[in-house]
Protein backbone atom coordinates (compact mmCIF):
# COMPACT_ATOMS: atom_id res chain seq x y z
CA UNK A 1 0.00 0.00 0.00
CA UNK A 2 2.67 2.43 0.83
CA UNK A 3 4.33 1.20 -2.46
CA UNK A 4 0.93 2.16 -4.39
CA UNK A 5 0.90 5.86 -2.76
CA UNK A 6 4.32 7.10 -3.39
CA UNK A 7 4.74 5.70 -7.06
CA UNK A 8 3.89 7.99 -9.59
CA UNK A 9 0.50 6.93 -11.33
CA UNK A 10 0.93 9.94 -14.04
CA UNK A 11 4.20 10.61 -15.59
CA UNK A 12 3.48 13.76 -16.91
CA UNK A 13 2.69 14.89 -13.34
CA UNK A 14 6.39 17.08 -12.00
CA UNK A 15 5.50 17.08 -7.86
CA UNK A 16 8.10 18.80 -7.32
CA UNK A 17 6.96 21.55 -8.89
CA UNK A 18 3.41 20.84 -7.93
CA UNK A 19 4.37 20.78 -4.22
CA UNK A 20 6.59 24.06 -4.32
CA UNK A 21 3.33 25.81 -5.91
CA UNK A 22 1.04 24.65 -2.99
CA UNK A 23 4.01 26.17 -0.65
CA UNK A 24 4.14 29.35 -2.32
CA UNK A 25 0.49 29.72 -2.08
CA UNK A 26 0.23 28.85 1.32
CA UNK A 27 3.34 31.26 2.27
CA UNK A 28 1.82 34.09 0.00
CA UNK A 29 -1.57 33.99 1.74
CA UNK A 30 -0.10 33.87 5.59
CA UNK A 31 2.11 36.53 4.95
CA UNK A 32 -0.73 38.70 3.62
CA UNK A 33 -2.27 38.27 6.64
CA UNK A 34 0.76 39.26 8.66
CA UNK A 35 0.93 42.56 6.67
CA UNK A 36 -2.70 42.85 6.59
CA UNK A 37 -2.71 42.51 10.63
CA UNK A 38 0.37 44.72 10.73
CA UNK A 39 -1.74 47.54 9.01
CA UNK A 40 -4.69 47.05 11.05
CA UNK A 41 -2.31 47.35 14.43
CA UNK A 42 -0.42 50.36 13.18
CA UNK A 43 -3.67 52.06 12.62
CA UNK A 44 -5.05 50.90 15.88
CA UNK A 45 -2.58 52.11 18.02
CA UNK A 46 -1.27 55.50 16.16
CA UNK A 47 -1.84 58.93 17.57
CA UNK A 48 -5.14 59.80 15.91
CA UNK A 49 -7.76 57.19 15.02
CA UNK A 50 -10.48 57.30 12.58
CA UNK A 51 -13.82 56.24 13.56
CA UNK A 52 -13.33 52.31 12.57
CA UNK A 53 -10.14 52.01 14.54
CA UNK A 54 -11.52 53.94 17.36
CA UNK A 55 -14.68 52.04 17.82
CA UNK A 56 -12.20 48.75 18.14
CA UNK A 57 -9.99 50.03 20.36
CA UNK A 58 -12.97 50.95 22.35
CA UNK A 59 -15.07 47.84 21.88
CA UNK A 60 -18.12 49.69 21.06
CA UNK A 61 -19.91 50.16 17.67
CA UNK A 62 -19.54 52.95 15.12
CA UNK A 63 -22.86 53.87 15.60
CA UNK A 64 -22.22 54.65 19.01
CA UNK A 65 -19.21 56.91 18.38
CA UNK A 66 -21.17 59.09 15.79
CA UNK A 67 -24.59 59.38 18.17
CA UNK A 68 -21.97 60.32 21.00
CA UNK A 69 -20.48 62.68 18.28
CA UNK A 70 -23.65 64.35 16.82
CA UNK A 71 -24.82 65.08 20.77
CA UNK A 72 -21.49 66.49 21.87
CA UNK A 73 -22.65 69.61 21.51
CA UNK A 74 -26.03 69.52 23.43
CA UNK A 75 -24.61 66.85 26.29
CA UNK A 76 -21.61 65.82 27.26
CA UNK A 77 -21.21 62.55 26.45
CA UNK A 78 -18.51 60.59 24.07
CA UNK A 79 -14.77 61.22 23.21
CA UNK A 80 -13.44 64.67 22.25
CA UNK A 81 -12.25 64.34 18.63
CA UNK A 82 -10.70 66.26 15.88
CA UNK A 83 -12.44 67.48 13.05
CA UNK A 84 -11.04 68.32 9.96
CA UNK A 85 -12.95 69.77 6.98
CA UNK A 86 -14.79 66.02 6.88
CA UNK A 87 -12.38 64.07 8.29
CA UNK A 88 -12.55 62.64 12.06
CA UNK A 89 -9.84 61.67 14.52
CA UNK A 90 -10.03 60.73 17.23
CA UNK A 91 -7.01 61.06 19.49
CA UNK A 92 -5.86 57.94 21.65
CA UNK A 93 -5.08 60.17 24.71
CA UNK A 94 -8.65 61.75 24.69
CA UNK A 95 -9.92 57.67 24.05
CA UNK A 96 -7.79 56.29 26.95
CA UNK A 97 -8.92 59.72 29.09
CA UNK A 98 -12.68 59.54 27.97
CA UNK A 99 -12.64 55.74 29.11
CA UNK A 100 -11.00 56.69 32.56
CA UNK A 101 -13.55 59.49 33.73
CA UNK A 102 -16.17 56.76 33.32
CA UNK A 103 -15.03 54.42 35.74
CA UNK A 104 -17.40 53.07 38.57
CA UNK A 105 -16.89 51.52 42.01
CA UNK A 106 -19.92 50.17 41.82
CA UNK A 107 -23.58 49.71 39.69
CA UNK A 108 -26.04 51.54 41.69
């Protein structure tokens, strides 16, 4: 049986070659998720974050970041952020503060 599984049943076939493709492949693909995840960390933890990367590094929805955003005005609630012409940012200081004024000792 082991005979039958290591002979060659097509001559035409180069393994070799075959096996050095599936390699490539499989080296190609993890290291575009390396550089994919090396993106997505740079973005999460530079100075000023859009709204995506913010809403991550606050486990929280988008949604939630542009309601708090649209009411900053009226209430206080949400993140300072930086707004320019249409762009948002917010900074990770004013994240990391925003997330410290809100801690509780307890629920009630």
């Amino acid at each position: 049986m082991t005979q039958q599984f290591f002979s060659k049943p097509h001559a035409d076939i180069d393994y070799k070659a075959y096996i050095q493709s599936v390699i490539t492949a499989i080296v190609r693909d993890e290291l575009a998720k390396a550089v994919a995840k090396a993106f997505k960390d740079a973005r999460m933890y530079s100075e000023y974050m859009d709204t995506d990367a913010a809403s991550i590094y606050l486990s929280i929805s988008t949604y939630q970041l542009e309601q708090w955003r649209s009411r900053a005005r009226k209430e206080d609630r949400g993140p300072r952020f930086v707004k320019l012409d249409r762009l948002v940012r917010y900074p990770r200081a004013e994240l990391d503060s925003f997330m410290l004024s809100r801690l509780q000792d307890h629920t009630v």
